[in-house]
C-alpha atoms as a PDB file:
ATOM      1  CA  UNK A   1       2.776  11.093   8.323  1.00  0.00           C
ATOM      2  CA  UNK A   2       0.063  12.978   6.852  1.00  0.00           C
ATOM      3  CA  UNK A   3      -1.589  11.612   3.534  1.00  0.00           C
ATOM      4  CA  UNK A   4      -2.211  13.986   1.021  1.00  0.00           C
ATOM      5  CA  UNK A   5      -5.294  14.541  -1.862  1.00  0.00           C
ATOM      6  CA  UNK A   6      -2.340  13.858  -4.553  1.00  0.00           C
ATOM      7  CA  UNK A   7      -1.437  10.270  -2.278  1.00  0.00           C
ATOM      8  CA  UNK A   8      -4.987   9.417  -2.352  1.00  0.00           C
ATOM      9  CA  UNK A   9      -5.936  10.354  -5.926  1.00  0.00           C
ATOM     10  CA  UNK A  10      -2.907   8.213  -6.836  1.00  0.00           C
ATOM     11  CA  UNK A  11      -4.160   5.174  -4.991  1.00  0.00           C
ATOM     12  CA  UNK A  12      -7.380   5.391  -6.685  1.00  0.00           C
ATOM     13  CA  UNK A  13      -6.178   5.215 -10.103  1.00  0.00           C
ATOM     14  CA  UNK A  14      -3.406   2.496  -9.550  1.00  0.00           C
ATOM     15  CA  UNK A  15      -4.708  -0.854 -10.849  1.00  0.00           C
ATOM     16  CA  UNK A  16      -4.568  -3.657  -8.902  1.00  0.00           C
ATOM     17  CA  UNK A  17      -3.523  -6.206 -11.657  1.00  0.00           C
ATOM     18  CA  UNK A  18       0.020  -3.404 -11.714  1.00  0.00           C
ATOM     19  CA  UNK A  19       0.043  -4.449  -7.483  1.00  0.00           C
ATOM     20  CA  UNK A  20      -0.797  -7.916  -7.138  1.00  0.00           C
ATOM     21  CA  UNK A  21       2.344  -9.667  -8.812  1.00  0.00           C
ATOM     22  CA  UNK A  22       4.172  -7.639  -5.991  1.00  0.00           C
ATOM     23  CA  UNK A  23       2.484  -9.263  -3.954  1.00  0.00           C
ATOM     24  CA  UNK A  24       2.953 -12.784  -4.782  1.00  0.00           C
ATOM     25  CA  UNK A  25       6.401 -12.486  -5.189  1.00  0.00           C
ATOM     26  CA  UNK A  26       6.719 -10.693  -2.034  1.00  0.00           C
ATOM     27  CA  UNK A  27       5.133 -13.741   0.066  1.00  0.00           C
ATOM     28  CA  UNK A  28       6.502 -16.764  -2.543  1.00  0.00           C
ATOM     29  CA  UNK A  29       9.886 -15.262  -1.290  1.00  0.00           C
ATOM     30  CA  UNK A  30       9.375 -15.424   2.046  1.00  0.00           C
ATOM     31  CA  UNK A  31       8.138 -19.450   1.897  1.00  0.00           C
ATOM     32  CA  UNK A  32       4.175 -18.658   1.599  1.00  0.00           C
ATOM     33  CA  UNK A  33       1.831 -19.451  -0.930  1.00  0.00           C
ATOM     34  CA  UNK A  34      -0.310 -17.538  -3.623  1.00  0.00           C
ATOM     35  CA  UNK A  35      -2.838 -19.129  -2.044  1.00  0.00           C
ATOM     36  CA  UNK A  36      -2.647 -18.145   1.142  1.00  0.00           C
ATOM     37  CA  UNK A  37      -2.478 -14.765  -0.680  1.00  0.00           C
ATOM     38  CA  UNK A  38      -6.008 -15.561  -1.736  1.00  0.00           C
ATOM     39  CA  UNK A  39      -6.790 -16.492   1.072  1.00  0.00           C
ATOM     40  CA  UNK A  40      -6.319 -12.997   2.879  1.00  0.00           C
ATOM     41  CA  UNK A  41      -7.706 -11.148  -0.563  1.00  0.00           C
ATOM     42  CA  UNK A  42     -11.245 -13.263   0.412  1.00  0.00           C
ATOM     43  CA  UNK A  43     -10.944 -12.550   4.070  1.00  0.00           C
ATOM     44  CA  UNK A  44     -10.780  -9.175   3.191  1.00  0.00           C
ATOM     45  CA  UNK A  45     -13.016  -8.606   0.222  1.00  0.00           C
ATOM     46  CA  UNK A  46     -14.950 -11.014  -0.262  1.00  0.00           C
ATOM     47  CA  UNK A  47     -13.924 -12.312  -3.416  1.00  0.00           C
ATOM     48  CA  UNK A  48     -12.421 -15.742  -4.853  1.00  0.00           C
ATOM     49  CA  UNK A  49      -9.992 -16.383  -7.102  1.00  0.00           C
ATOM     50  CA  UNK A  50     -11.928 -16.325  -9.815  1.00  0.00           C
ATOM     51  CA  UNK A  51     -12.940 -12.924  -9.245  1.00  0.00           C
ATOM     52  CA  UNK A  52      -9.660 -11.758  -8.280  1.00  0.00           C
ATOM     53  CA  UNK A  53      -8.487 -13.222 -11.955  1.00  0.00           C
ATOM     54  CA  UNK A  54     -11.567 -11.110 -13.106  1.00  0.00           C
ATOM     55  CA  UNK A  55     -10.172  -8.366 -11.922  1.00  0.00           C
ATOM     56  CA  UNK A  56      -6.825  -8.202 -12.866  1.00  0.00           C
ATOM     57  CA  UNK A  57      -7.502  -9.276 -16.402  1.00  0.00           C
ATOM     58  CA  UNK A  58      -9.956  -6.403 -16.391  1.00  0.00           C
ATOM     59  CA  UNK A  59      -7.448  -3.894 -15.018  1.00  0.00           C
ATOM     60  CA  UNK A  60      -9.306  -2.331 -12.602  1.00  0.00           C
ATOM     61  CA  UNK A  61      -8.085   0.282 -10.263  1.00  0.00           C
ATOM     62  CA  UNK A  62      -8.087   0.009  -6.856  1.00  0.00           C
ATOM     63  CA  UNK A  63     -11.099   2.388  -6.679  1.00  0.00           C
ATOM     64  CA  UNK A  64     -13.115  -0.323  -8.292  1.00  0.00           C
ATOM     65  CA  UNK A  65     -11.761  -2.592  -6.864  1.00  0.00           C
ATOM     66  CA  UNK A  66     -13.038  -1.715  -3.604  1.00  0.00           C
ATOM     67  CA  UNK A  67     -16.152  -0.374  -4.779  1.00  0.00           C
ATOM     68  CA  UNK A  68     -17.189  -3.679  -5.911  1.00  0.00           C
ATOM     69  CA  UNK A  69     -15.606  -5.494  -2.460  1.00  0.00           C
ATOM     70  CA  UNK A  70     -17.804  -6.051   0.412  1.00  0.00           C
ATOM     71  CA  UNK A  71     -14.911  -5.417   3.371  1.00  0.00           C
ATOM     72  CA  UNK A  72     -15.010  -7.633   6.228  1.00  0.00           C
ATOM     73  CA  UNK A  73     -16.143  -5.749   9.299  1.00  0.00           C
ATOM     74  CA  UNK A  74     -13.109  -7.069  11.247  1.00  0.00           C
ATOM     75  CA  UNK A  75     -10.943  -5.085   8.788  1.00  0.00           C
ATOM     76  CA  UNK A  76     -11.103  -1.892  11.298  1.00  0.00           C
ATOM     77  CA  UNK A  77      -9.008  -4.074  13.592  1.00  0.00           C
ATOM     78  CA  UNK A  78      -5.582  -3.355  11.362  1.00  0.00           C
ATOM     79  CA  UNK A  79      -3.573  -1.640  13.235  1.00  0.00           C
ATOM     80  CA  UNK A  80      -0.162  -0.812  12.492  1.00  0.00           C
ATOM     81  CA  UNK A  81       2.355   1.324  10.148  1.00  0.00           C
ATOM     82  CA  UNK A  82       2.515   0.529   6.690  1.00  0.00           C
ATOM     83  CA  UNK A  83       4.616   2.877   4.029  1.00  0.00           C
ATOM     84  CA  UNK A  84       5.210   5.316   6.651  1.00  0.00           C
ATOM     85  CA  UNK A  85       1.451   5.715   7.419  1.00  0.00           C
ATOM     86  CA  UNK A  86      -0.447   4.341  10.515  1.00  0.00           C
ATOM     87  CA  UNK A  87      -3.320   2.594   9.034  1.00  0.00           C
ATOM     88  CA  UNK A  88      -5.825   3.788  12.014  1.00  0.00           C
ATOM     89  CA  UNK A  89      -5.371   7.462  11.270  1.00  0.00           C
ATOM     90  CA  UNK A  90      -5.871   7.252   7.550  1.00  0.00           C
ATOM     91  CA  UNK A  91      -8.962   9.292   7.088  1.00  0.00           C
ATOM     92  CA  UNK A  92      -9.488   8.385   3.468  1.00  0.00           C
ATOM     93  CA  UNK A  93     -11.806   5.499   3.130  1.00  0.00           C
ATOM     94  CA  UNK A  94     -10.230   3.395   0.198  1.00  0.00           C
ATOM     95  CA  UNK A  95      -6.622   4.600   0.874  1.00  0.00           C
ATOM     96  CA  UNK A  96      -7.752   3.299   4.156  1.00  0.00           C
ATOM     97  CA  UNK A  97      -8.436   0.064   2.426  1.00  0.00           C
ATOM     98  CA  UNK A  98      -5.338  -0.263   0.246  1.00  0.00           C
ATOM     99  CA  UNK A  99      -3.274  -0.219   3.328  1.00  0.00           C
ATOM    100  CA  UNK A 100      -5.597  -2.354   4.997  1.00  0.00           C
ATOM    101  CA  UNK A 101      -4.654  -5.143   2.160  1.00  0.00           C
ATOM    102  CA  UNK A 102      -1.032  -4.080   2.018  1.00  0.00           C
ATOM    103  CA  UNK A 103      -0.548  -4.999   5.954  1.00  0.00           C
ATOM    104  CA  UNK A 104      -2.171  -7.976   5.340  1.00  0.00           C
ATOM    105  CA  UNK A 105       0.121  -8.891   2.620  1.00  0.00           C
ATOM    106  CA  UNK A 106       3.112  -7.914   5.051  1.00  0.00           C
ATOM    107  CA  UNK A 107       1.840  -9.944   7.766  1.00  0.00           C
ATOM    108  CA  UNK A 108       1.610 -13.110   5.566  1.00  0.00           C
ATOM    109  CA  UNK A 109       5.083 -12.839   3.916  1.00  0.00           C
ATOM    110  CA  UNK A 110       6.326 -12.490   8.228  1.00  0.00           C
ATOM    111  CA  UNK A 111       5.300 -15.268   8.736  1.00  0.00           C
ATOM    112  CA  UNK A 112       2.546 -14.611  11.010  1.00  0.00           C
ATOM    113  CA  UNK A 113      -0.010 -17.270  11.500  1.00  0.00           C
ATOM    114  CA  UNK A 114      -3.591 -17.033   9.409  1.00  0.00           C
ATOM    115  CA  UNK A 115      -5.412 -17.110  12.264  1.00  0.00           C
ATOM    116  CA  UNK A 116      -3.852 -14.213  13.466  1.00  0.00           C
ATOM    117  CA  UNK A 117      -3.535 -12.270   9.998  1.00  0.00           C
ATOM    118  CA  UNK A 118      -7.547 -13.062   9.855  1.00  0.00           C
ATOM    119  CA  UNK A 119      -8.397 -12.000  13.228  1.00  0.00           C
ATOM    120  CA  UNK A 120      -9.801 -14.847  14.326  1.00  0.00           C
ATOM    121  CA  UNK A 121      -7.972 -14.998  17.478  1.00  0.00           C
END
């Protein structure tokens, strides 16, 4: 599937405080915990809970968001289909990125291992 300018520009301006209690209860239902959520959030982006509170009580977008992350290198190793898309053929940098968190996300709440959801294996 092909993402459009309109799929991207829509990313962008979504906020990631509107996301991120999706994603808690997404894992907390499948038996994991918000900090293991955290956990991933850091692997990816660098930041701690503390910023991550920062940021949702600011209401950034996910353009900001990113912009102020420093992405872990090892990120390029998603792989995989999420929302239709397969993450290694997005050519837009922070959509890219979104989906790069939202596998991650999907990966906890299966139940994979964190050494395996963190490439560390």
């Amino acid at each position: 599937m092909k993402v459009t300018p309109e799929h991207n520009a829509r990313i962008a301006k979504l906020t990631f405080a509107s996301v991120y209690p999706h994603y808690v209860t997404k894992v907390v239902k499948k038996g994991r915990t918000e900090e293991e959520l955290l956990q991933i959030i850091r692997w990816l982006t660098g930041f701690d809970g503390e910023t991550v509170q920062k940021l949702i009580n600011d209401n950034v977008s996910f353009e900001s968001f990113f912009q102020q992350a420093q992405v872990n290198p090892k990120a390029a190793s998603i792989k995989g289909v999420i929302c239709r898309y397969r993450i290694e053929e997005i050519e837009n940098l922070l959509t890219r990125q979104v989906r790069y968190l939202d596998k991650l996300v999907d990966e906890l709440a299966q139940g994979k291992k964190m050494e395996k959801i963190l490439r560390e294996i």
